[in-house]
Structure formats: structure tokens, C-alpha cells
N, C-alpha and C. Protein backbone atom coordinates (compact mmCIF):
# COMPACT_ATOMS: atom_id res chain seq x y z
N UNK A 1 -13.13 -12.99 -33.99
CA UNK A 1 -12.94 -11.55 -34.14
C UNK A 1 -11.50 -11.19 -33.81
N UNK A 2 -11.16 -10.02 -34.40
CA UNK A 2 -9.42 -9.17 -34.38
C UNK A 2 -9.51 -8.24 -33.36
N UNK A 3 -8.88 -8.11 -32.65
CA UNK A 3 -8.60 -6.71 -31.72
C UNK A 3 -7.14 -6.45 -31.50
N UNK A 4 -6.91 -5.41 -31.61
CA UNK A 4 -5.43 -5.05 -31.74
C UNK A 4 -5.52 -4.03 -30.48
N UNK A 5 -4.95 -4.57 -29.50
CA UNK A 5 -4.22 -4.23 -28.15
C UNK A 5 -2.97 -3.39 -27.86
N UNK A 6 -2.87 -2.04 -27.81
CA UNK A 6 -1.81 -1.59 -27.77
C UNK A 6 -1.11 -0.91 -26.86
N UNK A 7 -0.27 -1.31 -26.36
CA UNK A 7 0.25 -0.76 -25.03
C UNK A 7 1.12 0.78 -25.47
N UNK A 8 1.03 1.80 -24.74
CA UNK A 8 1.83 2.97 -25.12
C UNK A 8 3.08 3.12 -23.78
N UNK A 9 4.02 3.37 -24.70
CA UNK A 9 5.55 3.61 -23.83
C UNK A 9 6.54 4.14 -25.28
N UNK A 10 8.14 4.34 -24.79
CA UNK A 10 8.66 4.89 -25.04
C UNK A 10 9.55 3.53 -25.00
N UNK A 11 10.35 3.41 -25.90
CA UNK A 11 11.34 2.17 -26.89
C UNK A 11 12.65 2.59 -25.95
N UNK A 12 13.56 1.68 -25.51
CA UNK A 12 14.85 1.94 -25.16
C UNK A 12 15.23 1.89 -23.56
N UNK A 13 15.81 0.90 -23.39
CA UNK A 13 16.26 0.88 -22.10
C UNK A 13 16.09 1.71 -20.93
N UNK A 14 16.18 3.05 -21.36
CA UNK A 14 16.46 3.78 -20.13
C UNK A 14 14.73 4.38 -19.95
N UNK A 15 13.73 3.70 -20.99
CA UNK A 15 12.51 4.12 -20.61
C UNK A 15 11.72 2.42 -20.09
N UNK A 16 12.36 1.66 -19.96
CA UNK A 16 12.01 0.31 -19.81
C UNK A 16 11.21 0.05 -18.35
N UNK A 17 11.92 0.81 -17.21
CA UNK A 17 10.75 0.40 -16.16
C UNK A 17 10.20 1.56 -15.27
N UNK A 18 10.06 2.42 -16.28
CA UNK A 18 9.58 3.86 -15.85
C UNK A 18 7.74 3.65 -16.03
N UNK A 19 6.99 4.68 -14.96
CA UNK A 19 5.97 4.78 -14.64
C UNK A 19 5.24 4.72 -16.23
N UNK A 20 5.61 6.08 -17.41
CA UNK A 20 4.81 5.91 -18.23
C UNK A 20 4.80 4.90 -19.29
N UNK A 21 5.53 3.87 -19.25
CA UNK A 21 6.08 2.76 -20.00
C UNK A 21 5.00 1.50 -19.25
N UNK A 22 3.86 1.55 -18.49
CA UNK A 22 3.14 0.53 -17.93
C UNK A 22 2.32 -0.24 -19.15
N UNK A 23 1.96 0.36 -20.11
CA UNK A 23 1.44 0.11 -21.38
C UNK A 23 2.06 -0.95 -22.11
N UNK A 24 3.30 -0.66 -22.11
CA UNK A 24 4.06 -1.78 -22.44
C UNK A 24 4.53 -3.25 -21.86
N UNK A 25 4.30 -2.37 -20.31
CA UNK A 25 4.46 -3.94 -19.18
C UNK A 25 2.94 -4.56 -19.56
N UNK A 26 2.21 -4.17 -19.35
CA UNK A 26 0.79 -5.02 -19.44
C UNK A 26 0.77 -5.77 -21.02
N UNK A 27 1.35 -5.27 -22.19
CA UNK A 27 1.12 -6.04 -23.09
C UNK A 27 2.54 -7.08 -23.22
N UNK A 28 3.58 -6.42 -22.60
CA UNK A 28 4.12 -8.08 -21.98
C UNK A 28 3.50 -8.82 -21.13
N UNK A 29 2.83 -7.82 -20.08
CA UNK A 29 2.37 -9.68 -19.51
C UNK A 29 1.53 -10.68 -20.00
N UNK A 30 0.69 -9.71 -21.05
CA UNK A 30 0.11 -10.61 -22.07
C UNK A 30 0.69 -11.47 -22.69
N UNK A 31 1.07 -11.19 -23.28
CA UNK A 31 2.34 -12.05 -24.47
C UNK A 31 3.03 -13.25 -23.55
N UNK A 32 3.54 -12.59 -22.33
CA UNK A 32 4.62 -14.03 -21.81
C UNK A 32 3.36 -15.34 -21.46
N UNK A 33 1.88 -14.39 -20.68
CA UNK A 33 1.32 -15.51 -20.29
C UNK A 33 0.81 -16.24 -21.51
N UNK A 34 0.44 -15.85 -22.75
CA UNK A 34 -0.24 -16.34 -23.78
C UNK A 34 1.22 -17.06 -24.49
N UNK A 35 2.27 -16.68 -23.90
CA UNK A 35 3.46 -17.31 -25.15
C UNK A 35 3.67 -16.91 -26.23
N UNK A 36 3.16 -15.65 -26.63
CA UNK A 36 3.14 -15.05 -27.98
C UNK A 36 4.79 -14.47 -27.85
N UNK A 37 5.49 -14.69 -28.67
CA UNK A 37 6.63 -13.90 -29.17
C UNK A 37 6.38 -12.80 -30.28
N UNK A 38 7.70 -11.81 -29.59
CA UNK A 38 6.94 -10.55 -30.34
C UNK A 38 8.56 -10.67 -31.48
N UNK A 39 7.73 -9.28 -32.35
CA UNK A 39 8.36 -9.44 -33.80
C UNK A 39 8.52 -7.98 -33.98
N UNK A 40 9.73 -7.60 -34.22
CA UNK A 40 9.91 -6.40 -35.12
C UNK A 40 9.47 -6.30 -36.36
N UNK A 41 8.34 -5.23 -36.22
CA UNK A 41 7.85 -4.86 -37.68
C UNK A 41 7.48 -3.33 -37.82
N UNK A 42 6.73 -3.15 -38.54
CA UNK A 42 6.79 -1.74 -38.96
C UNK A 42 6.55 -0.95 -37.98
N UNK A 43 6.57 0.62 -37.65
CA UNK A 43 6.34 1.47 -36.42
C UNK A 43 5.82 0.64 -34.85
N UNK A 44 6.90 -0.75 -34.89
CA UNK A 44 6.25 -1.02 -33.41
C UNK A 44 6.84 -2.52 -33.44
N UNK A 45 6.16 -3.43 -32.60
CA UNK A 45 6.38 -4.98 -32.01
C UNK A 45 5.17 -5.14 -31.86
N UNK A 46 5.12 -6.35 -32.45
CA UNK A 46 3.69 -7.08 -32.85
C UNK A 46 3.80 -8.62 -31.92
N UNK A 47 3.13 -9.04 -31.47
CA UNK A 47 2.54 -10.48 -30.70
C UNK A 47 1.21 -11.01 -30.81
N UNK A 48 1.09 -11.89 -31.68
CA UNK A 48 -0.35 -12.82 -31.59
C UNK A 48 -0.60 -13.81 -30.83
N UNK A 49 -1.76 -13.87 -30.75
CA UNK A 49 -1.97 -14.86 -29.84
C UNK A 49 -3.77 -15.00 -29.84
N UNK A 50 -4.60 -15.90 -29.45
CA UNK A 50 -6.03 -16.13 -29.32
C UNK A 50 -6.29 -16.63 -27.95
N UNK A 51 -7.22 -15.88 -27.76
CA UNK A 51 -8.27 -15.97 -26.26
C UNK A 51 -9.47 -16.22 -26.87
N UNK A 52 -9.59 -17.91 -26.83
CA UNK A 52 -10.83 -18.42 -26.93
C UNK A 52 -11.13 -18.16 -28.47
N UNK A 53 -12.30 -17.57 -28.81
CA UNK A 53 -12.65 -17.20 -29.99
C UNK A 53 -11.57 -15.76 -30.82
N UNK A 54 -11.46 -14.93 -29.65
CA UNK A 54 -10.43 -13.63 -30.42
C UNK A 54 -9.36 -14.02 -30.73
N UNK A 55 -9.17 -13.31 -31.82
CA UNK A 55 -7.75 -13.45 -31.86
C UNK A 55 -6.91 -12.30 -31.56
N UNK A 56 -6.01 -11.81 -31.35
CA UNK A 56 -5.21 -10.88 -30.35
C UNK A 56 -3.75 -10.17 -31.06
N UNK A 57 -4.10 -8.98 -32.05
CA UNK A 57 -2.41 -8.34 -32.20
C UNK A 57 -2.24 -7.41 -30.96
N UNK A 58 -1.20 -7.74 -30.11
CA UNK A 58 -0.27 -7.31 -29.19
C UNK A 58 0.17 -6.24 -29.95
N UNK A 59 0.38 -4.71 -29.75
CA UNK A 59 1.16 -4.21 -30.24
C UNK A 59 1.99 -2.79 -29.09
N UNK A 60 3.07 -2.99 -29.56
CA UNK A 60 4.09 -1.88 -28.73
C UNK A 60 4.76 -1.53 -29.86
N UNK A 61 3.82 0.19 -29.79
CA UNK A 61 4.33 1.19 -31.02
C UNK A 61 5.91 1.69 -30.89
N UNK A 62 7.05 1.37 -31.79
CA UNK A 62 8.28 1.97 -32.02
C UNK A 62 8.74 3.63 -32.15
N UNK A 63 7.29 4.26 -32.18
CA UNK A 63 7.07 5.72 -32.80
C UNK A 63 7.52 6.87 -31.25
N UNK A 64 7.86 5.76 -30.19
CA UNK A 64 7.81 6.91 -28.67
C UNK A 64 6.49 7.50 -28.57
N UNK A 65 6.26 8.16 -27.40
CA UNK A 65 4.79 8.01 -26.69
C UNK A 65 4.11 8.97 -27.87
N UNK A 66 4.50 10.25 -28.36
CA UNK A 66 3.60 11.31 -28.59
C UNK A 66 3.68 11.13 -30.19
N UNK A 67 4.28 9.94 -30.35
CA UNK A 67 3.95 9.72 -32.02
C UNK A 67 3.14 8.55 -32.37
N UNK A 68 2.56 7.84 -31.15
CA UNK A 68 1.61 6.21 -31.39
C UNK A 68 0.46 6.67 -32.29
N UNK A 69 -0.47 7.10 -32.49
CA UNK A 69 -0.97 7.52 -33.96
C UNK A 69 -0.83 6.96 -34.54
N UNK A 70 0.16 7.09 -35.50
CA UNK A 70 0.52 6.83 -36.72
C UNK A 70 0.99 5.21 -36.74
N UNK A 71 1.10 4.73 -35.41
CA UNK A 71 1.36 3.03 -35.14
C UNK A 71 -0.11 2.36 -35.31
N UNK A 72 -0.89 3.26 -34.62
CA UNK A 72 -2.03 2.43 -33.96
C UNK A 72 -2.90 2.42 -35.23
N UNK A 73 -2.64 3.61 -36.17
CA UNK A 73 -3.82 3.75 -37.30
C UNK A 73 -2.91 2.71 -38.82
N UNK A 74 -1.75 3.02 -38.65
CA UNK A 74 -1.09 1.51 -40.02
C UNK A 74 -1.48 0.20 -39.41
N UNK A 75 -1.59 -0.34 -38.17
CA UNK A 75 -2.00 -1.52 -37.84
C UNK A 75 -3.61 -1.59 -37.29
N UNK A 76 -4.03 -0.91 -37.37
CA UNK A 76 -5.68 -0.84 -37.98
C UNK A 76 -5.84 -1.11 -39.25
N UNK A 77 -5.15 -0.23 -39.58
CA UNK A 77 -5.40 -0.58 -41.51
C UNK A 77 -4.92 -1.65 -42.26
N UNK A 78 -3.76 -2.17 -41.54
CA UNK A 78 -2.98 -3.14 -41.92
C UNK A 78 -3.73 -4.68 -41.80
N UNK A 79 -4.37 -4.83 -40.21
CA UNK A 79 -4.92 -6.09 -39.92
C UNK A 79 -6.32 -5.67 -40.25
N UNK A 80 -7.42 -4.61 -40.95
CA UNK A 80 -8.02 -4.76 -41.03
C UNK A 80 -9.27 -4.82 -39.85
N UNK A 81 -8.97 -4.02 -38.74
CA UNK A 81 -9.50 -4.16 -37.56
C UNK A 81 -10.28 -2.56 -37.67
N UNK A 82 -11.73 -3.12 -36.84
CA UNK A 82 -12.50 -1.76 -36.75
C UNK A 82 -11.44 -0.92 -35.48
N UNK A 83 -12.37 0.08 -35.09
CA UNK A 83 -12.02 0.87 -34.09
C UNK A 83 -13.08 0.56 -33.01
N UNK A 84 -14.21 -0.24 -33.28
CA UNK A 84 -14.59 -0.89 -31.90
C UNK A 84 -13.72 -1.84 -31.63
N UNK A 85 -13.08 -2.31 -32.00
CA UNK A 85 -12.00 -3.71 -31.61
C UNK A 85 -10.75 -3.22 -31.28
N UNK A 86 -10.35 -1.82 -31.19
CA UNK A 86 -9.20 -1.34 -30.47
C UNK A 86 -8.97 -0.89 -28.98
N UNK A 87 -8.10 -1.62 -28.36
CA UNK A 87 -8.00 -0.62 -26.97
C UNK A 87 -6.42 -0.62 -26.72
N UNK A 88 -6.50 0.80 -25.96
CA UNK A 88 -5.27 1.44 -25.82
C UNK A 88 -4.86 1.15 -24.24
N UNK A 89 -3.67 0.43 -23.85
CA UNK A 89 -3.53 0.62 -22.22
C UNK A 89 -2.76 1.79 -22.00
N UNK A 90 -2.70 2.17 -21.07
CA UNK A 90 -1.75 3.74 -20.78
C UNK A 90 -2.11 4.31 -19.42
N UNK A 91 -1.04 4.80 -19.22
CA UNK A 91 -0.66 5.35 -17.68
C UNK A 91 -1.40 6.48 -17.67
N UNK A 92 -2.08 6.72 -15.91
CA UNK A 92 -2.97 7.94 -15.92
C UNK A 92 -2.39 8.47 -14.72
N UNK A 93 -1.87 9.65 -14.59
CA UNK A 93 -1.41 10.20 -13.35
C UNK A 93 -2.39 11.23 -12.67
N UNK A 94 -4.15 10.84 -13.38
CA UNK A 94 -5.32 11.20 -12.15
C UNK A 94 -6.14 10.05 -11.61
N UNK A 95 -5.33 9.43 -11.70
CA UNK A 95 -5.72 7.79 -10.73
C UNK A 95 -4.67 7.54 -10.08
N UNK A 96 -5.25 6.86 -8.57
CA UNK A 96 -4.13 6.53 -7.25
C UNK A 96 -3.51 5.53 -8.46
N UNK A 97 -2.27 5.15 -7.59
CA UNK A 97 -1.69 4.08 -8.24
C UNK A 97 -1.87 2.71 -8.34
N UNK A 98 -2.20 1.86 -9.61
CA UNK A 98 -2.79 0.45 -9.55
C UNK A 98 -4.63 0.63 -9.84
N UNK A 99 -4.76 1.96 -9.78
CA UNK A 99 -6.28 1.74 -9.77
C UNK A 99 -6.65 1.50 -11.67
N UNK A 100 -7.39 0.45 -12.38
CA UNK A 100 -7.60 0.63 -13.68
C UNK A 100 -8.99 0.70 -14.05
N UNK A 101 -9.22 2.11 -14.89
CA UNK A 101 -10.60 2.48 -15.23
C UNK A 101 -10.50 1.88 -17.17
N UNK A 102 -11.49 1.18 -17.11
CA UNK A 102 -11.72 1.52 -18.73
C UNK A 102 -12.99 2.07 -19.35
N UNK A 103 -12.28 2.11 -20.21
CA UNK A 103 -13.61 3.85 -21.11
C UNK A 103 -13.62 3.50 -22.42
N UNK A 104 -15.08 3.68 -22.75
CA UNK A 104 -14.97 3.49 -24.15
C UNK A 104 -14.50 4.47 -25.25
N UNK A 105 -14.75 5.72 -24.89
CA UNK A 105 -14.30 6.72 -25.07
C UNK A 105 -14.13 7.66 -24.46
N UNK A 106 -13.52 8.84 -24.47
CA UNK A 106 -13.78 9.74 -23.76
C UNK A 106 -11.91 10.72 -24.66
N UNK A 107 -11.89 11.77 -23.27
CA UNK A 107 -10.64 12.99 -23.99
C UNK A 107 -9.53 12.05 -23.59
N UNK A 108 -8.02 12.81 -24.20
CA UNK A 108 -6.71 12.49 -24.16
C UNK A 108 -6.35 12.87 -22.38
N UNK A 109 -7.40 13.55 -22.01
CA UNK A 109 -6.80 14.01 -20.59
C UNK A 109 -5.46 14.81 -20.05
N UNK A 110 -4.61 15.37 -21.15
CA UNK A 110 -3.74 15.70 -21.27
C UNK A 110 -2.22 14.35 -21.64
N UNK A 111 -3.05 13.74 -21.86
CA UNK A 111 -1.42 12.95 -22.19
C UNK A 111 -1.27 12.39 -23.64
N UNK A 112 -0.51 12.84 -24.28
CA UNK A 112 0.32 13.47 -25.25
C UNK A 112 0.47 11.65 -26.49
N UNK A 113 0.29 10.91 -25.85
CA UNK A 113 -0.06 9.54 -26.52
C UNK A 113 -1.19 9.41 -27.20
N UNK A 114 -2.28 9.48 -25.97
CA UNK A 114 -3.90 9.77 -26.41
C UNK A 114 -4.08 10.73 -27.34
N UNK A 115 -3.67 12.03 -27.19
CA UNK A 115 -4.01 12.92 -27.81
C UNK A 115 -3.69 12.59 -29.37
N UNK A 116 -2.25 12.15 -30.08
CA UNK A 116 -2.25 11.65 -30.84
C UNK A 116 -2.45 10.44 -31.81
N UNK A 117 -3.06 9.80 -30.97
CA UNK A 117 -3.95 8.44 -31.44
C UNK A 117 -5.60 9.48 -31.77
N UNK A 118 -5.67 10.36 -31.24
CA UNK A 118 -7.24 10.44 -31.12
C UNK A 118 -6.85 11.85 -32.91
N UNK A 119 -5.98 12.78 -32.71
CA UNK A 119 -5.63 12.96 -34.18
C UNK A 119 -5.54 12.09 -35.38
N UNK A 120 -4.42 11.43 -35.07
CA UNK A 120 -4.39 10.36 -36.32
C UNK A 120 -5.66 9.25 -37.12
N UNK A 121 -6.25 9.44 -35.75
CA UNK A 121 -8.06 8.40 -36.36
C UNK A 121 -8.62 9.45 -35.97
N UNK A 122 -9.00 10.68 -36.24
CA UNK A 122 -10.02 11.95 -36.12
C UNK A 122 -11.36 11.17 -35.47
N UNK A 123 -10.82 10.80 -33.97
CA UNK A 123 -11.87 10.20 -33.59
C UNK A 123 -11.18 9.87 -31.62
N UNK A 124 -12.38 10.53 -30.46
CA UNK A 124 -12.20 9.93 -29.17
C UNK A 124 -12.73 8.68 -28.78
N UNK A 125 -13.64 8.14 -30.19
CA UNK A 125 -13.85 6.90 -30.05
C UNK A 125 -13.75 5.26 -29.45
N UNK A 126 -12.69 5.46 -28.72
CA UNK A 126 -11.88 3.97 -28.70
C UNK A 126 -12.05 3.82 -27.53
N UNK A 127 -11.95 2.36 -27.18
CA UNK A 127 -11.32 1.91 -25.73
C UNK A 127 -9.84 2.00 -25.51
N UNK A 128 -9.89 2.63 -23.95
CA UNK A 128 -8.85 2.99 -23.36
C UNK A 128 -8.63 2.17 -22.04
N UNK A 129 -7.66 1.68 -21.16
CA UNK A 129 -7.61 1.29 -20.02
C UNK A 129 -6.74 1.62 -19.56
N UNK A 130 -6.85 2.68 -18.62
CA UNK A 130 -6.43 3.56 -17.93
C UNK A 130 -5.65 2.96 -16.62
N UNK A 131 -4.36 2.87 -16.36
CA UNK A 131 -3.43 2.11 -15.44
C UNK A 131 -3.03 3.61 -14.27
N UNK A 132 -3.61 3.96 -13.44
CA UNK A 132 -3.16 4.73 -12.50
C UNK A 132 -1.58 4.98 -11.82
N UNK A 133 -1.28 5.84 -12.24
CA UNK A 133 0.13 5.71 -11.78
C UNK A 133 0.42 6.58 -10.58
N UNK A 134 -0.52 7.67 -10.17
CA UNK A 134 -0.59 8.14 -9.05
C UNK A 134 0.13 9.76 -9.37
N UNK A 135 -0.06 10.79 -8.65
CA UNK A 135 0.65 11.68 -8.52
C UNK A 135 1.59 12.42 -7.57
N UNK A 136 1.99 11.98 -7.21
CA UNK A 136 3.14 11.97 -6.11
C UNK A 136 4.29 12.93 -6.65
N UNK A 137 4.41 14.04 -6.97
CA UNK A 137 5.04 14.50 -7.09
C UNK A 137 4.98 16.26 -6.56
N UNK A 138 6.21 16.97 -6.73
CA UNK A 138 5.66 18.47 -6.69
C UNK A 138 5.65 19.01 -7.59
N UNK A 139 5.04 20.43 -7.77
CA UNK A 139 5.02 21.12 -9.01
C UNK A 139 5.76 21.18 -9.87
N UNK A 140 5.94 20.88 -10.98
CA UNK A 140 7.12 21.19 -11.89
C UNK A 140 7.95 19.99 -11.88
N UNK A 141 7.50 19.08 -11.54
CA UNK A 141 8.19 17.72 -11.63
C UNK A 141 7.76 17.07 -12.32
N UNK A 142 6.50 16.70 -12.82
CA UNK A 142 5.51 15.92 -13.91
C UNK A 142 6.36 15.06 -14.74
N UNK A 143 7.12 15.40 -15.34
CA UNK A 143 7.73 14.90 -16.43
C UNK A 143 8.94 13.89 -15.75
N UNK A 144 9.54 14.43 -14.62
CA UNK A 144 10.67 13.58 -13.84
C UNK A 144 9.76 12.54 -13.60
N UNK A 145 8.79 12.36 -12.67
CA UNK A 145 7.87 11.38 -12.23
C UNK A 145 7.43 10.42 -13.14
N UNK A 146 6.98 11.06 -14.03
CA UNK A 146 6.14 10.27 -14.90
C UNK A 146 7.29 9.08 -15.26
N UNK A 147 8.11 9.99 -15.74
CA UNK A 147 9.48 8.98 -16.73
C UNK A 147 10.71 8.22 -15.56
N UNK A 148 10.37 8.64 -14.16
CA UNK A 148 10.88 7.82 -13.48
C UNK A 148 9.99 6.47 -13.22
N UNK A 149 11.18 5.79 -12.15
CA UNK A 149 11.32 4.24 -12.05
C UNK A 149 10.15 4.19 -10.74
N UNK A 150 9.44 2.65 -10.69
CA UNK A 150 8.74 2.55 -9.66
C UNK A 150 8.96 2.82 -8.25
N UNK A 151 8.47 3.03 -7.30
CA UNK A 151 8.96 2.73 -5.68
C UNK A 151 9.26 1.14 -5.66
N UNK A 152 9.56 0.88 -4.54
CA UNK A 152 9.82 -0.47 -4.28
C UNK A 152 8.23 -1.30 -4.04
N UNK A 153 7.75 -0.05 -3.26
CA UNK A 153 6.35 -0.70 -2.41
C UNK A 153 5.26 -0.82 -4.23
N UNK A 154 5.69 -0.09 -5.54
CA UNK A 154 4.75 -0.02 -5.88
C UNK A 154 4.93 -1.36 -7.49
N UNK A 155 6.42 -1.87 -7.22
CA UNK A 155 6.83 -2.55 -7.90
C UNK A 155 6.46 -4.22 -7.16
N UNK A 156 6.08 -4.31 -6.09
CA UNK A 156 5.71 -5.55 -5.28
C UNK A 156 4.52 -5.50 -6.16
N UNK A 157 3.60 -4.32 -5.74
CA UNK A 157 2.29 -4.57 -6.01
C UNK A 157 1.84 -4.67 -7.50
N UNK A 158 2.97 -4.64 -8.59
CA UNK A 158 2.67 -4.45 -9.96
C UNK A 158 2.41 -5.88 -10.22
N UNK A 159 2.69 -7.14 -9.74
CA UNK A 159 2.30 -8.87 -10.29
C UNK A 159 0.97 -8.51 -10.65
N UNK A 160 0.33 -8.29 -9.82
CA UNK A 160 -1.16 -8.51 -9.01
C UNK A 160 -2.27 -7.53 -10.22
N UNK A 161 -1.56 -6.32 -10.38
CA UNK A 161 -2.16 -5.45 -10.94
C UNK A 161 -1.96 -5.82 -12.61
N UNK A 162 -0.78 -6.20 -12.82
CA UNK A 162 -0.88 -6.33 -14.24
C UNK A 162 -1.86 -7.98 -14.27
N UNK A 163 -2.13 -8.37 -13.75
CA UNK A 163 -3.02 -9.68 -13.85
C UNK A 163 -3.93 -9.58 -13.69
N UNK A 164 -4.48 -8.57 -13.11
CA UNK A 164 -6.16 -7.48 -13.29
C UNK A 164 -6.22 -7.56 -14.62
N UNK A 165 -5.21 -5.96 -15.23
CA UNK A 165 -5.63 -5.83 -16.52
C UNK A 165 -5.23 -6.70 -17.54
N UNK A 166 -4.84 -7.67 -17.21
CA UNK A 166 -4.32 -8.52 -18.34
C UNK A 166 -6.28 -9.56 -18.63
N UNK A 167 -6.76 -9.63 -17.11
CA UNK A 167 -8.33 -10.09 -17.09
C UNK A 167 -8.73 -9.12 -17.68
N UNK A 168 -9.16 -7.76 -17.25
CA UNK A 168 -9.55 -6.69 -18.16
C UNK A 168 -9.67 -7.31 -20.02
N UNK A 169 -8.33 -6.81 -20.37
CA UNK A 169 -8.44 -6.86 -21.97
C UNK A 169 -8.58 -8.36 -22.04
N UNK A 170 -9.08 -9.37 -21.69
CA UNK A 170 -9.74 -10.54 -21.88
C UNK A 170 -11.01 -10.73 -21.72
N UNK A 171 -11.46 -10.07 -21.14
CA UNK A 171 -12.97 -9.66 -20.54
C UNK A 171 -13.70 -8.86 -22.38
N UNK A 172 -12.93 -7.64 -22.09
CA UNK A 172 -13.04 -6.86 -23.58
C UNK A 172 -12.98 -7.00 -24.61
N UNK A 173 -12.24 -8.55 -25.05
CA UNK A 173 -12.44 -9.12 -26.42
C UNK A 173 -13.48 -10.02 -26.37
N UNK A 174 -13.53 -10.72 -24.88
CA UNK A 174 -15.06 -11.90 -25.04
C UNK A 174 -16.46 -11.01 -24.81
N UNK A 175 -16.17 -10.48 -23.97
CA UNK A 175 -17.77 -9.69 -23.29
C UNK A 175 -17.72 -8.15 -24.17
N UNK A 176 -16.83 -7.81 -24.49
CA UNK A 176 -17.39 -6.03 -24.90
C UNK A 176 -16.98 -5.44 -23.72
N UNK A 177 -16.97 -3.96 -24.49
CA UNK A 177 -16.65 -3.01 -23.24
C UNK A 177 -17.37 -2.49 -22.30
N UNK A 178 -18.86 -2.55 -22.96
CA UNK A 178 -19.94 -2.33 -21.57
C UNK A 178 -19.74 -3.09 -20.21
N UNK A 179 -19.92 -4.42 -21.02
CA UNK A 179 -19.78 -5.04 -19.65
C UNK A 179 -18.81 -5.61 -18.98
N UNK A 180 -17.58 -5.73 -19.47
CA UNK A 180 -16.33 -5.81 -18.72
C UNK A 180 -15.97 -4.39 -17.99
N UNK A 181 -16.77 -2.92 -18.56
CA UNK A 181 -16.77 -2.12 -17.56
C UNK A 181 -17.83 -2.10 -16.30
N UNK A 182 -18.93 -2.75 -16.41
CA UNK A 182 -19.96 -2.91 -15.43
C UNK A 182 -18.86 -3.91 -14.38
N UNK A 183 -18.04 -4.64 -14.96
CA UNK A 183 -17.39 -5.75 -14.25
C UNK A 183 -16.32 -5.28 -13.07
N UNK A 184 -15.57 -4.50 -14.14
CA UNK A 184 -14.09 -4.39 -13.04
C UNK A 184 -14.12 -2.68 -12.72
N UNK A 185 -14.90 -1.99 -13.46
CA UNK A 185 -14.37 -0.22 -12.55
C UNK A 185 -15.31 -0.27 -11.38
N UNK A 186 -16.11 -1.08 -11.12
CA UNK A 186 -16.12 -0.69 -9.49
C UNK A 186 -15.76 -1.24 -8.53
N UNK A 187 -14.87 -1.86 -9.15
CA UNK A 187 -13.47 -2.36 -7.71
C UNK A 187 -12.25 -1.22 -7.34
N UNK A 188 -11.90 -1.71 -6.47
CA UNK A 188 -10.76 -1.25 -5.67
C UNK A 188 -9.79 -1.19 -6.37
């Protein structure tokens, strides 16, 4: 089976190790541990690779966060992949930080990625895995936070966490999303 994995972030250096760019760290850590090299191609960076029986498009949409849509639905159409075989990773700033929920479906929650993936396939359908980034900020800062750089204390703890969800979306191509969610959202 195909599942196309897509991490959501924003293209370009100066969004490279910012909070809402975690989407993109987790589908590198995929890629480096699987050895998949990624490829410039159409609206994004593509990496294959197989876990066991799946086989695995890596993708990091080129489109910046509030245009992935239109990435996630040409490489659906492109590889031929349902929309049960899609999941989206992405930063949630109503989860502590490091905590990862996945959902098979559910709303955009306000973030502006989701929301346009869930337009472009007229559908809340999909798996999502939700990377907690915490809210630590004050009013009217949202946007500084989000698009700023880790703490120190929270960049130690990112090995550990991206090797959760990197089990996660391995869990989700062998077992399904029921039960890789019976598995890992009621941990710590």
C-alpha cells in the first residue's frame, strides 16, 4: 500500500527551525532514518522510501503553510493515493509542547495549513498528527511564537520526540489509524 506523508512548514531558511516548521522536521527525520533522499518536484520535496510492506511518499509542500492544499491534493492525484492513506504532521499550539495526538479526522482548529488542505479535498476527513508546540506566549504574539525558534530546553527534548512520531506514522501505515491511536495518545 501508498501513503503519502506530509509534513507542513514554510520553505526558506529563515523558517527552517521555527516552532511551526515541526512538520517538516519530522518528515526529515523520516527520510534521514529511512535514507530516502528528497527531490525537487512539483509544489513541494518528495522522499520515498518502504516500511515493510508500505511504501512511503515523504512530502514537504513548496506552496508555504496556508497554500499546502493544492500540494497535498496534486500528489494525491498524482501517486494515486486514497485519502485514507494520507496523514498530515503539523504543529498544534493547544497541546503542551512534545505532546502528539493523532486524529483521524476532525476541524483545522484554527491553523491556516489544515484549513486549506481540508478546502482543497472538500473534506475533514484525513489523518492528522498533531505535534504540540505549546503556548507560551502573550496576547498578540501568536504569530511571533509560532514562527519563532525553539528554547534550548525544548530543542534537547526534540531527538526523543521526533522518534515518537516518526513510530507514530509507522504504526499508521502498518496498523491503521484506530489502532496506532489506541497505541500512542494515551501516553505522556
Amino acid at each position: 500500500m501508498k501513503y503519502l506523508i506530509v509534513g507542513l512548514g514554510n520553505i526558506g531558511d529563515e523558517y527552517a527551525d521555527t516552532r511551526h516548521n515541526i512538520g517538516f522536521r519530522i518528515a526529515d527525520y523520516i527520510a534521514a532514518d529511512q535514507q530516502a533522499a528528497w527531490v525537487d518536484g512539483r509544489y513541494g520535496f518528495t522522499a520515498r522510501c518502504r516500511i515493510k510492506n508500505a511504501e512511503l511518499v515523504l512530502l514537504k509542500p513548496s506552496t508555504y503553510m496556508n497554500l499546502s492544499g493544492t500540494a497535498v491534493r496534486y500528489w494525491l492525484q498524482k501517486e494515486n493515493i486514497p485519502i485514507e492513506q494520507l496523514l498530515v504532521l503539523v504543529d498544534d499550539l493547544a497541546l503542551p509542547f512534545g505532546t502528539l495526538r493523532l486524529r483521524g479526522k476532525g476541524s483545522e482548529g484554527g491553523h491556516n495549513g489544515l484549513r486549506n488542505i481540508q478546502d482543497c479535498l472538500c473534506t475533514r476527513n484525513y489523518a492528522r498528527l498533531r505535534f504540540g508546540i505549546g503556548a507560551e506566549f502573550v496576547h498578540g504574539a501568536q504569530i511571533n511564537y509560532v514562527l519563532g525558534t525553539w528554547t534550548g530546553e525544548e530543542e534537547q527534548a526534540l531527538p526523543e520526540r521526533l522518534k515518537t512520531a516518526a513510530e507514530i506514522v509507522r504504526s499508521f501505515c502498518l496498523q491503521g489509524v484506530e489502532r496506532t491511536m489506541n497505541q500512542y495518545n494515551s501516553r505522556k
